[in-house]
C-alpha atoms as a PDB file:
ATOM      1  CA  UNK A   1       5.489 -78.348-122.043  1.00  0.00           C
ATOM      2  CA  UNK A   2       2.950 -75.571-121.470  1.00  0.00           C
ATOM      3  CA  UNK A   3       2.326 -72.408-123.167  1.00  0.00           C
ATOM      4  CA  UNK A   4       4.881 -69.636-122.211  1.00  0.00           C
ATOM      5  CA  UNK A   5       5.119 -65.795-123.571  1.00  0.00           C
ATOM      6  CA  UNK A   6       7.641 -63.687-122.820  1.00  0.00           C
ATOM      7  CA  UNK A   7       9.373 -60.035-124.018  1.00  0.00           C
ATOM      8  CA  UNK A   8      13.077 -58.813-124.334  1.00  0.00           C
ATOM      9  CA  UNK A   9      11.994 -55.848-123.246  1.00  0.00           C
ATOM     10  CA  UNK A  10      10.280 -56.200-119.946  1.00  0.00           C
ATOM     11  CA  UNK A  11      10.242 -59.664-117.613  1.00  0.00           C
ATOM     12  CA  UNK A  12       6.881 -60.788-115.734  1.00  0.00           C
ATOM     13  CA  UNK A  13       6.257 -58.252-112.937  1.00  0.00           C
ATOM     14  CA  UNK A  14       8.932 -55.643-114.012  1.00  0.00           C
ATOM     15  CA  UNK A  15       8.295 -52.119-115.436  1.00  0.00           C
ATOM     16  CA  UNK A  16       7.075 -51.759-118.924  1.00  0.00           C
ATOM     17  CA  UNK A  17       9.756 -49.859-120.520  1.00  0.00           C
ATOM     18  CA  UNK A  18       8.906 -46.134-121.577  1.00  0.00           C
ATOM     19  CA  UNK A  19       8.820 -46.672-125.766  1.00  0.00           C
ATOM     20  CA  UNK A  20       5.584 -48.823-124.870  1.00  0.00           C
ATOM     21  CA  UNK A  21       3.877 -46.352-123.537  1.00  0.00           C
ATOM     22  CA  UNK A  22       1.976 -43.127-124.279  1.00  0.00           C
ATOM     23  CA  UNK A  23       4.713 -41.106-122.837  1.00  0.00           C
ATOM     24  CA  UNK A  24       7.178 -42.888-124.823  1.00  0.00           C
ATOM     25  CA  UNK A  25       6.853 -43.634-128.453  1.00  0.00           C
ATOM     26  CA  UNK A  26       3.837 -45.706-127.971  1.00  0.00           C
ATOM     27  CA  UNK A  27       5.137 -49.372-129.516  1.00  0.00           C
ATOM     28  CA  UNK A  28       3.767 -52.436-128.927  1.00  0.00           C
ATOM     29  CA  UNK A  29       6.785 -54.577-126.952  1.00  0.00           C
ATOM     30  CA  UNK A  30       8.532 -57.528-128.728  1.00  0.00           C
ATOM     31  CA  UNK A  31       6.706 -60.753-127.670  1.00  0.00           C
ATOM     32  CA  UNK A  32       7.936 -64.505-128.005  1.00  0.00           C
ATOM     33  CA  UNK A  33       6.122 -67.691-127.136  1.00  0.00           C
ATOM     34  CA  UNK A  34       6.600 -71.403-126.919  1.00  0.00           C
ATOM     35  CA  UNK A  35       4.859 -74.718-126.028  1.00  0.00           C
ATOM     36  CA  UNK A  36       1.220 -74.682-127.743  1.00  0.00           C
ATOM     37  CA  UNK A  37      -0.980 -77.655-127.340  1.00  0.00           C
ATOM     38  CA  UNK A  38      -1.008 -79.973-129.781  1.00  0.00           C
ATOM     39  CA  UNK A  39      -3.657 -79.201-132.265  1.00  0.00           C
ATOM     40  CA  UNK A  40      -3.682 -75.311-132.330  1.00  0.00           C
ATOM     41  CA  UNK A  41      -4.810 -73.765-135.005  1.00  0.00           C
ATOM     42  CA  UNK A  42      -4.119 -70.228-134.511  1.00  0.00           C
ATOM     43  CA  UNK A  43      -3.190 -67.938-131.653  1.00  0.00           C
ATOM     44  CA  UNK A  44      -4.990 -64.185-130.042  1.00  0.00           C
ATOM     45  CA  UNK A  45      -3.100 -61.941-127.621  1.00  0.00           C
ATOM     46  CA  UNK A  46      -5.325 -59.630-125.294  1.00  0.00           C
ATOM     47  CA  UNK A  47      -4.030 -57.165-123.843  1.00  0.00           C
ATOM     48  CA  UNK A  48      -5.588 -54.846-120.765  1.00  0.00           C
ATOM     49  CA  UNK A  49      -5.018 -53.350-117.077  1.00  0.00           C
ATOM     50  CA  UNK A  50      -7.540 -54.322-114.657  1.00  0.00           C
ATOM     51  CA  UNK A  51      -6.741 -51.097-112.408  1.00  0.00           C
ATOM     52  CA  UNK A  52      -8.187 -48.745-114.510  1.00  0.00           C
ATOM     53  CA  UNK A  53     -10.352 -46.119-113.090  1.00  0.00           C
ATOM     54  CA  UNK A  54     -13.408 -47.069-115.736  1.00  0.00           C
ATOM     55  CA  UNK A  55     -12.724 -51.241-114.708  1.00  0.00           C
ATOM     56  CA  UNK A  56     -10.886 -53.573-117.458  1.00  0.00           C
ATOM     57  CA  UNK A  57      -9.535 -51.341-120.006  1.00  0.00           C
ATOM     58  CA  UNK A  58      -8.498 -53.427-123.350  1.00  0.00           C
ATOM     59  CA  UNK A  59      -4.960 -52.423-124.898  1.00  0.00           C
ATOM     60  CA  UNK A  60      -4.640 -54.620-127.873  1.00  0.00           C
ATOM     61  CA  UNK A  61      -6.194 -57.127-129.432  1.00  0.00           C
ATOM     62  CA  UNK A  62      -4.572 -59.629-132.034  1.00  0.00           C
ATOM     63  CA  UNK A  63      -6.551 -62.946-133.328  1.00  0.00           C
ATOM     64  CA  UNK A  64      -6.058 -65.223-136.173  1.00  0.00           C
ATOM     65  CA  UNK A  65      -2.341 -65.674-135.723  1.00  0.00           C
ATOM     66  CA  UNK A  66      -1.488 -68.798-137.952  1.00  0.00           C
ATOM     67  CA  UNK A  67      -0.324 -71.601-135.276  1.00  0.00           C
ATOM     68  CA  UNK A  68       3.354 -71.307-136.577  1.00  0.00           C
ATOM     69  CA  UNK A  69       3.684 -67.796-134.871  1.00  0.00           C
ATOM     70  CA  UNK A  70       6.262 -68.247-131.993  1.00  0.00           C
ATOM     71  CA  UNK A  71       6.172 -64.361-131.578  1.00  0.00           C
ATOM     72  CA  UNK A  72       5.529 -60.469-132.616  1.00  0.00           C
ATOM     73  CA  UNK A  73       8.382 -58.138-133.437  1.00  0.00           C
ATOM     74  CA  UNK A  74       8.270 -54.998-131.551  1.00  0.00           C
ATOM     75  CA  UNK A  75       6.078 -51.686-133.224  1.00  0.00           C
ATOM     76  CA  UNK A  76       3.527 -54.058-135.183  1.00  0.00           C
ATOM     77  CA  UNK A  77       1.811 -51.971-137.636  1.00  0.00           C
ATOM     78  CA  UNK A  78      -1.706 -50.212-136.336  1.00  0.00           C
ATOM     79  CA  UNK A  79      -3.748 -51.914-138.780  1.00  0.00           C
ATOM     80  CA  UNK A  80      -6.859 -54.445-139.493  1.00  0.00           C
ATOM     81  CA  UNK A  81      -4.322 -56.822-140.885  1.00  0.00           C
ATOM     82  CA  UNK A  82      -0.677 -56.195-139.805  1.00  0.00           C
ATOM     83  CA  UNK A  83       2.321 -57.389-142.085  1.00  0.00           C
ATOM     84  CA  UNK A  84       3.116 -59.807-139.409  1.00  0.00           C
ATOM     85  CA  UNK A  85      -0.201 -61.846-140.027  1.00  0.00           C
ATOM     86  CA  UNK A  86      -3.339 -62.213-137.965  1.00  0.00           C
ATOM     87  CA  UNK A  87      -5.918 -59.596-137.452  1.00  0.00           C
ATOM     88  CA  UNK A  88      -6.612 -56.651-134.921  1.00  0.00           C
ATOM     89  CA  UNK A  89      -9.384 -55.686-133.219  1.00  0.00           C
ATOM     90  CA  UNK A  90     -10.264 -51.680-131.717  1.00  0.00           C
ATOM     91  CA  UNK A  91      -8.721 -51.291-128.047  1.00  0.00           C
ATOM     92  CA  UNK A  92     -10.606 -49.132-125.439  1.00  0.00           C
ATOM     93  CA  UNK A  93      -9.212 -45.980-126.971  1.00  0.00           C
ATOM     94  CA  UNK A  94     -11.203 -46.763-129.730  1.00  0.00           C
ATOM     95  CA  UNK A  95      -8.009 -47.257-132.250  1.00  0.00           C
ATOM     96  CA  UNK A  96      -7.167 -50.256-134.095  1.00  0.00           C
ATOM     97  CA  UNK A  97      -3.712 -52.088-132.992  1.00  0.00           C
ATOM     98  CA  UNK A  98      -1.762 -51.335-129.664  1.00  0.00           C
ATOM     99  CA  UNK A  99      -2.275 -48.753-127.248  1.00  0.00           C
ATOM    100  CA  UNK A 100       0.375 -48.486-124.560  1.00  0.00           C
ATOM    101  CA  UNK A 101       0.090 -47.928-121.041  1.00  0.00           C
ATOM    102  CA  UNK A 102      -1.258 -44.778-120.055  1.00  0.00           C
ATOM    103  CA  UNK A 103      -3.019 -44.710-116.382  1.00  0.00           C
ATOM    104  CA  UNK A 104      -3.461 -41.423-114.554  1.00  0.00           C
ATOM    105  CA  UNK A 105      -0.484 -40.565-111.984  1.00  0.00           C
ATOM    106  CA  UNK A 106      -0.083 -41.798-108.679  1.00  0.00           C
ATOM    107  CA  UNK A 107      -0.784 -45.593-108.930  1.00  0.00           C
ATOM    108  CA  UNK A 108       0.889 -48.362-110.324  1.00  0.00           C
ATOM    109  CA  UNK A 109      -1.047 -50.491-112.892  1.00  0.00           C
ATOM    110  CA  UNK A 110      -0.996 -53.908-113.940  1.00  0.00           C
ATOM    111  CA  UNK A 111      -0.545 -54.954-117.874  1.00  0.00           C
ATOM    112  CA  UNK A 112      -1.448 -58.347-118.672  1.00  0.00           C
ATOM    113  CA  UNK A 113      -0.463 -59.877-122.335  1.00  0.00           C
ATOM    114  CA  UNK A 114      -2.785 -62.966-122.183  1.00  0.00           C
ATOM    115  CA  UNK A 115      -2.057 -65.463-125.170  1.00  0.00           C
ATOM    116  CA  UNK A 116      -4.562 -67.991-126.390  1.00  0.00           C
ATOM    117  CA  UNK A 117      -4.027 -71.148-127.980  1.00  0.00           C
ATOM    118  CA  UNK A 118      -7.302 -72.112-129.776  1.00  0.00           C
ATOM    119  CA  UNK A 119      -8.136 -75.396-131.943  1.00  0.00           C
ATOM    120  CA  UNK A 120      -9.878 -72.941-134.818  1.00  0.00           C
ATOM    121  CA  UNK A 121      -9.390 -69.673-136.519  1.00  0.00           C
ATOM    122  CA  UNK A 122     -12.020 -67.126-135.605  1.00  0.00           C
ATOM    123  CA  UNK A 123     -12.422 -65.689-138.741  1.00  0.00           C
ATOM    124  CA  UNK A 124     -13.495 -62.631-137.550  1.00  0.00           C
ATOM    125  CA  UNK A 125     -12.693 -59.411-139.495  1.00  0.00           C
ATOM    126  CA  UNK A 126     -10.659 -56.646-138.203  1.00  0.00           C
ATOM    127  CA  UNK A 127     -12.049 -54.086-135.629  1.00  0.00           C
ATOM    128  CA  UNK A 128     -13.490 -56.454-133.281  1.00  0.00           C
ATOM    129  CA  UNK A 129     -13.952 -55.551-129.980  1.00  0.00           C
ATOM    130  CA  UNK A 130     -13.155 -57.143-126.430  1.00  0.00           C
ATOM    131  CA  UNK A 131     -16.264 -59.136-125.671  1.00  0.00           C
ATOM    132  CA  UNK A 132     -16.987 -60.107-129.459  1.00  0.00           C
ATOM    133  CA  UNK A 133     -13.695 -61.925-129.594  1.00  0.00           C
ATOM    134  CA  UNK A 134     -14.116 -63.623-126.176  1.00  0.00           C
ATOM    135  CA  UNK A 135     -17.558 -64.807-127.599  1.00  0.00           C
ATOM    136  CA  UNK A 136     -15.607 -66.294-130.470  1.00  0.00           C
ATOM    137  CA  UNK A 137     -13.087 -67.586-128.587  1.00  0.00           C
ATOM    138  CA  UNK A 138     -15.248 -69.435-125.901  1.00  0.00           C
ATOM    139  CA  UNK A 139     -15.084 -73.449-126.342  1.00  0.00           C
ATOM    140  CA  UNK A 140     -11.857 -73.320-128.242  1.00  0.00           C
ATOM    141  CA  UNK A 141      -9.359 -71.820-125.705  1.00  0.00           C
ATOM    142  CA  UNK A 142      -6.511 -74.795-125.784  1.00  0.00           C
ATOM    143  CA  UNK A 143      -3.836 -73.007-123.468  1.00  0.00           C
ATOM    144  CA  UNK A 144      -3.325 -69.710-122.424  1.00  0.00           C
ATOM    145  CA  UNK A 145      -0.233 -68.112-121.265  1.00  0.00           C
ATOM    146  CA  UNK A 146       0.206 -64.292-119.694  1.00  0.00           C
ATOM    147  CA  UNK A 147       2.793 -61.748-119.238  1.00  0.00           C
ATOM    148  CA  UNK A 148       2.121 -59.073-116.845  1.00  0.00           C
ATOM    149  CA  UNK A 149       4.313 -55.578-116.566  1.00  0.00           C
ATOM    150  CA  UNK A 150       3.778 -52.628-114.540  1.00  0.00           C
ATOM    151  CA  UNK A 151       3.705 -48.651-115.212  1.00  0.00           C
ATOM    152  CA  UNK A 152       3.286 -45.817-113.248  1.00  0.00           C
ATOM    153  CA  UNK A 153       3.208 -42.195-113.924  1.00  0.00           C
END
């Protein structure tokens, strides 16, 4: 079986739903996954739109997810180290924790929730940004799974 994420709130390729954006009230959508490899050890989410104006622009980033996680609730907490485990890392808008979609008007952008299966915890500490957890992750990516929604304003 391969690695599969999915949200109640949105299917792949349908509009992200206004409460997960920055005109609604800004929470992160419920997420649910199934089918890791075989000897994963923990789990990190990234996500980003590639059709921002500035290039890749990084929405969330969640690492050290214990490998029994089979999914997020919706709103996880804006912090280093959420209630529902793991750790978060500083988005593009410079906050810690998600950071819906919020693209200037007139086009519609992509929103990819990529999920990593890796065969290690990173042990990084919260606040990380983009490129130092892809430097952590590289060699230990397992499987990866994505969910992509769109928004327009």
């Amino acid at each position: 079986m391969a690695l599969t994420i999915s949200s109640a709130s949105f299917s792949s390729g349908a509009t992200i739903p206004q409460k997960h954006t920055c005109d609604g009230d800004d929470l992160s959508p419920p997420l649910a996954w199934n089918g890791a490899p075989s000897g994963t050890k923990s789990f990190a989410l990234v996500a980003d739109d590639p059709d921002a104006p500035a290039g890749d622009w990084t929405h969330w980033l969640l690492y050290d997810l214990p490998a029994g996680t089979t999914g997020l609730p919706e709103n996880v907490a804006k912090v280093e180290n959420p209630p529902t485990g793991g750790r978060q890392g500083r988005n593009d808008f410079r906050r810690i924790g998600y950071a819906g979609p919020c693209p200037p008007p007139g086009k519609t952008h992509r929103y990819f929730f990529k999920l990593y299966a890796l065969d290690r915890s990173l042990e990084l500490q919260g606040g990380v940004r983009k490129q130092e957890l892809e430097r952590a992750m590289k060699g230990h990516v397992l499987a990866q799974a994505e969910l992509m929604g769109n928004y327009e304003r």
